[in-house]
Protein backbone atom coordinates (compact mmCIF):
# COMPACT_ATOMS: atom_id res chain seq x y z
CA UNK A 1 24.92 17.44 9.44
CA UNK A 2 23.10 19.39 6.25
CA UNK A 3 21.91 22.37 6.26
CA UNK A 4 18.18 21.75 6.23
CA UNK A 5 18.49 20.03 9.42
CA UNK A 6 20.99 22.75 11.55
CA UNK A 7 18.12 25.60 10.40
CA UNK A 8 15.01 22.99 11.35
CA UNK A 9 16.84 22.24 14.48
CA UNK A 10 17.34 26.21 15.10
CA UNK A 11 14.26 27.11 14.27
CA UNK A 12 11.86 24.47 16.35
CA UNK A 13 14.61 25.43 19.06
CA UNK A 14 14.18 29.15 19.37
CA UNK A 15 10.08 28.92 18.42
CA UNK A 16 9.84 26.80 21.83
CA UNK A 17 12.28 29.08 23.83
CA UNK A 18 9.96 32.41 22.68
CA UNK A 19 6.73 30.44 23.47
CA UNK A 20 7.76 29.21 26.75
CA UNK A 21 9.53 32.68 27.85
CA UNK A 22 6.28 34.62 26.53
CA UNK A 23 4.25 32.41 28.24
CA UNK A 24 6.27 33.29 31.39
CA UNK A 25 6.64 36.77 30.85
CA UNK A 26 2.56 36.77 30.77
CA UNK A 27 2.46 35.18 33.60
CA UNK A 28 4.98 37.83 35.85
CA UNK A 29 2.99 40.70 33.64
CA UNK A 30 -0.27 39.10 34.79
CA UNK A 31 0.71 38.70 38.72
CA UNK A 32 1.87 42.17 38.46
CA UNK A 33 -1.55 43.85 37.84
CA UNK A 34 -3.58 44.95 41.08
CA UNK A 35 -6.56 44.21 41.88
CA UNK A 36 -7.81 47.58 41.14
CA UNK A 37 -6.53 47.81 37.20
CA UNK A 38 -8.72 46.26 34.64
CA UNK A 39 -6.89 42.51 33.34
CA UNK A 40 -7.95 42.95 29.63
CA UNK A 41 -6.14 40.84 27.15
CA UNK A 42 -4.76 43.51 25.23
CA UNK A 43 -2.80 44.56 28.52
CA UNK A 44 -1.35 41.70 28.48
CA UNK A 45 -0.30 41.28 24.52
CA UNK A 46 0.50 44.42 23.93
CA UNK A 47 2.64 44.91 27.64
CA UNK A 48 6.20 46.62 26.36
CA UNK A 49 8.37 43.55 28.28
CA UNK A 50 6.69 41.23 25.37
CA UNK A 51 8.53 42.51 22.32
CA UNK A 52 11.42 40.31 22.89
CA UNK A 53 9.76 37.01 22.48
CA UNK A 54 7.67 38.87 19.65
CA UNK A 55 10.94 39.13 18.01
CA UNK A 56 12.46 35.61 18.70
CA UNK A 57 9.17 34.06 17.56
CA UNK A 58 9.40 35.63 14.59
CA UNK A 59 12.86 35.25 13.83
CA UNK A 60 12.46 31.23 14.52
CA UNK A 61 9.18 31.20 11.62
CA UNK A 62 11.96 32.99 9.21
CA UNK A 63 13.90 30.54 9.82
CA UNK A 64 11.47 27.79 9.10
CA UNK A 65 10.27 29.49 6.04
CA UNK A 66 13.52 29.33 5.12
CA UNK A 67 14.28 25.85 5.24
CA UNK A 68 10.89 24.96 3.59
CA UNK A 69 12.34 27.11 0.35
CA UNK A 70 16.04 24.77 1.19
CA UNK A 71 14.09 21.57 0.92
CA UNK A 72 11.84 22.30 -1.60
CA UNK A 73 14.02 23.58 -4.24
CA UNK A 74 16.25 20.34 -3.45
């Protein structure tokens, strides 16, 4: 397998696994919330527990920026 493909491959891999976790992690941070506290949206985004999909996200668009240089300059 070449190179482009293994980092595409990577790449769509860990942007779905961030998306899909995130969009979990919303959902427990969202559940959590009583009914007394406000539900505002930057409670939500900006909720501590979301950094780690932050990161893998933006890791995995590296990665694809990456391999656009790799199959452009080839």
């Amino acid at each position: 397998m070449e190179r482009q493909a293994i980092l595409s491959f990577v790449a769509v891999a860990l942007l779905a696994i961030g998306l899909v976790g995130n969009g979990f992690e919303m959902r427990k941070i969202r559940l959590s919330i009583t009914r007394d506290e406000e539900l505002a949206s930057k409670n939500v985004f900006l909720n501590k527990r979301n950094i780690k999909w932050y990161i893998l996200i933006g890791i995995a668009i590296v990665l694809w920026a990456i391999n656009g240089v790799y199959t452009r300059s080839i």
